[in-house]
Protein backbone atom coordinates (compact mmCIF):
# COMPACT_ATOMS: atom_id res chain seq x y z
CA UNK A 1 129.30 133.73 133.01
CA UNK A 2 130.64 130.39 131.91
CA UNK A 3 132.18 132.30 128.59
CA UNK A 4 133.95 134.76 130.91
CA UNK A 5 135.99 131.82 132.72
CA UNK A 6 136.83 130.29 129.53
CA UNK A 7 137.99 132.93 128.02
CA UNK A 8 140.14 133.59 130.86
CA UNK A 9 141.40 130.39 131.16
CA UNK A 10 142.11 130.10 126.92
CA UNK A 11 144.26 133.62 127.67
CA UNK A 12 145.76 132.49 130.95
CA UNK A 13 146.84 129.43 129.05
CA UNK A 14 148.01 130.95 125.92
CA UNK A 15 149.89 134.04 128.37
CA UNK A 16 151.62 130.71 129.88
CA UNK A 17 153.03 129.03 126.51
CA UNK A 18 154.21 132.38 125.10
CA UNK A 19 156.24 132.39 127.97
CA UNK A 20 157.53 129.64 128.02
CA UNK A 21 158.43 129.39 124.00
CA UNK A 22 159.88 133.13 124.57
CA UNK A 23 162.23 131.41 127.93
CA UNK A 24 163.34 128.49 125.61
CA UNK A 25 164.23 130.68 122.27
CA UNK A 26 167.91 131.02 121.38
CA UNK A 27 168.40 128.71 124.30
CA UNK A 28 172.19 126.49 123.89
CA UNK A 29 172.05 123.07 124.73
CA UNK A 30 174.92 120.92 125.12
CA UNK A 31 174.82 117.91 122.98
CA UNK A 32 173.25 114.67 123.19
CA UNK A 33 175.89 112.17 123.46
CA UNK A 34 175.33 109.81 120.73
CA UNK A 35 174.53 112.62 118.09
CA UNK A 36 173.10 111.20 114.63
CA UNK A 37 175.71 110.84 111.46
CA UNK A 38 176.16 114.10 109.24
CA UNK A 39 174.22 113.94 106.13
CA UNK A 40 176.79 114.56 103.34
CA UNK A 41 175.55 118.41 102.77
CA UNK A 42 176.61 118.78 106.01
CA UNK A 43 180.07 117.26 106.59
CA UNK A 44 181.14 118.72 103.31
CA UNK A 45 180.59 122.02 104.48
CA UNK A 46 182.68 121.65 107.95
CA UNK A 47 185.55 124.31 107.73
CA UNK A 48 189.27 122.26 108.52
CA UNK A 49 189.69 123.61 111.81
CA UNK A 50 187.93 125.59 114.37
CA UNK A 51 184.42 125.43 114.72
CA UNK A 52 181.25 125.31 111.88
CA UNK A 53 178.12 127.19 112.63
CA UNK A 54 175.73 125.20 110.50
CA UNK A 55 172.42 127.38 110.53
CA UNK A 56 169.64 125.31 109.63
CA UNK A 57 166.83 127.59 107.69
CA UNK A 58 164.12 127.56 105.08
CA UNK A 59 162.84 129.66 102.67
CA UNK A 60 160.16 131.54 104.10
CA UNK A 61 161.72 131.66 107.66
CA UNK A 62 161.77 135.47 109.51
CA UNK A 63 163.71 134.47 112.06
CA UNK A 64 166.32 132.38 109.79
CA UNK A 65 167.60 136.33 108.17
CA UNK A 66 168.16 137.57 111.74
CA UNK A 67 169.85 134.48 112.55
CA UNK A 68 171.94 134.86 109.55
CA UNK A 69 173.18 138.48 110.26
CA UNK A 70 174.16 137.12 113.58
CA UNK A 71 176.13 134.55 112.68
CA UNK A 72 177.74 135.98 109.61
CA UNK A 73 178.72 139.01 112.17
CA UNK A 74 179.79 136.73 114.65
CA UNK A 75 182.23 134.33 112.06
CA UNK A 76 184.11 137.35 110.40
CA UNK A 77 184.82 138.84 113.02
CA UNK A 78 186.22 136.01 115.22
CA UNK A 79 189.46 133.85 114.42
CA UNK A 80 188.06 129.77 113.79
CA UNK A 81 184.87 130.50 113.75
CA UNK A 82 183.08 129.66 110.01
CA UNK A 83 178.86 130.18 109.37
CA UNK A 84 177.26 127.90 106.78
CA UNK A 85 173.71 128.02 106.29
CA UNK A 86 172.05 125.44 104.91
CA UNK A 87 168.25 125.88 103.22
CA UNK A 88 166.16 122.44 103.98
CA UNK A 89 163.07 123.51 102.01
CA UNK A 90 163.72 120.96 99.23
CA UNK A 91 165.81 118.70 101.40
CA UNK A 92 163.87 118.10 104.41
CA UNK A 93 165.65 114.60 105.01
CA UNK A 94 168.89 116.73 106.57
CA UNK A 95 166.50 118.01 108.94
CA UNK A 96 164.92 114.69 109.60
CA UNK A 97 168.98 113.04 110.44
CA UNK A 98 169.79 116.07 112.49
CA UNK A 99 166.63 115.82 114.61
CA UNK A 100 165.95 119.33 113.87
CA UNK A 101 162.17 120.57 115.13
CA UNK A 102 162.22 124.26 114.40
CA UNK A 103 164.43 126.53 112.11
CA UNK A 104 166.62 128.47 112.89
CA UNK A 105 168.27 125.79 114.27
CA UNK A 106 171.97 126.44 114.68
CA UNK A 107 174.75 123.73 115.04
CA UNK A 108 178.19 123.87 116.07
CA UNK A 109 179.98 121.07 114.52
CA UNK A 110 183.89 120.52 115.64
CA UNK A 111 185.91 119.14 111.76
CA UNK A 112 185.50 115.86 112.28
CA UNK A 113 181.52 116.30 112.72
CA UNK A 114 180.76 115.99 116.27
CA UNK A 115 178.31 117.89 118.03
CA UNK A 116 179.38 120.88 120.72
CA UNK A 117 176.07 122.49 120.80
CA UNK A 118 172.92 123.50 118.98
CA UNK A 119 170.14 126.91 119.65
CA UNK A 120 167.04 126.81 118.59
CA UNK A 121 165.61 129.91 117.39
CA UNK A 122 167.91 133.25 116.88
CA UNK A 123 170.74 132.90 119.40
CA UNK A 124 171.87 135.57 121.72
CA UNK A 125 175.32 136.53 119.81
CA UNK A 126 177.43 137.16 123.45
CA UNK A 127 176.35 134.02 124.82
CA UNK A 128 176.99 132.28 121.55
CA UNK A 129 180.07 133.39 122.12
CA UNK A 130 180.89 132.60 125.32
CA UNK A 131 180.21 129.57 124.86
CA UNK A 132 182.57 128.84 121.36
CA UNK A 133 185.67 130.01 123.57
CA UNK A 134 186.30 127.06 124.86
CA UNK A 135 186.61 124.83 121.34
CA UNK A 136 188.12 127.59 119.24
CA UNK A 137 191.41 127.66 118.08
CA UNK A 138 192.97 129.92 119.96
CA UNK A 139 195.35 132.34 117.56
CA UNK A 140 196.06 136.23 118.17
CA UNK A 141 194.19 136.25 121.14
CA UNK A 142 191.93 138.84 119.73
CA UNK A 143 187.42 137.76 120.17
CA UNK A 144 185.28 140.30 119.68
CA UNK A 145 182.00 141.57 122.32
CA UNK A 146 179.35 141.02 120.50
C-alpha cells in the first residue's frame, strides 16, 4: 500500500512541475537593471537602430528551430525589428556573461546594448510583439498580427 502513495505522490509532484515549467515557457521578463556587458559576438551583431532579437540556441536544440521561424517571421515582416541567432555550443562563455539558463533564450537588445527584455523558451509571437511597440522605431506605421 505504501508503493501506491508513493507513486502518487512522485506523479502528483511531477503533474505539479510540468505545470509550472509549461506557465513559465515563452514567458517576457523585463530586464534586470544592471544587465551584464555584451560579449563582443554579441554587440557586433546589434542592428544600428531599432531593436536586435538575439536568439540564444545550440546545436541540438528542438525548440531553438521553432524559435527561429518565429523570430525570422516576426523581423521581416516588421519595420526595426532585426533577428540574430547566435549558436553557443562551442562558445558557452556568451552564455555564461548573459546569465543565460536555458536555450532558446531570446534577447532584445536596444543599439547601444542595453537590455529591454529576454523569453525563455519559444516566445508567443503576438505578445512578443506587443511588447517591441513601444522601443521600435516607429516608420510607415504599418506592424503586422502575428
Amino acid at each position: 500500500m505504501t508503493g501506491v502513495w508513493v507513486l502518487l505522490g512522485v506523479l502528483v509532484l511531477g503533474g505539479v512541475a510540468g505545470a509550472l515549467m509549461r506557465a513559465r515557457n515563452g514567458r517576457i521578463r523585463a530586464a534586470k537593471p544592471g544587465a551584464p556587458t555584451l560579449p563582443g559576438r554579441v554587440s557586433g551583431a546589434l542592428a544600428p537602430e531599432g531593436v536586435t532579437l538575439v536568439q540564444i540556441s545550440t546545436t541540438f536544440c528542438a525548440p531553438c528551430r521553432h524559435t527561429r521561424a518565429i523570430l525570422s517571421a516576426l523581423a521581416d515582416k516588421t519595420d526595426g525589428l532585426t533577428h540574430v541567432d547566435l549558436d553557443v555550443t562551442e562558445t558557452p562563455e556568451v552564455a555564461q556573461a548573459l546569465s543565460i539558463l536555458r536555450t532558446p533564450t531570446t534577447l532584445a537588445l536596444t543599439p547601444d546594448g542595453r537590455e529591454v527584455f529576454r523569453v525563455g523558451g519559444v516566445p508567443r509571437g503576438q505578445e512578443l510583439l506587443e511588447a517591441l511597440e513601444p522601443h521600435l522605431v516607429p516608420d510607415s506605421g504599418k506592424r503586422p498580427k502575428v
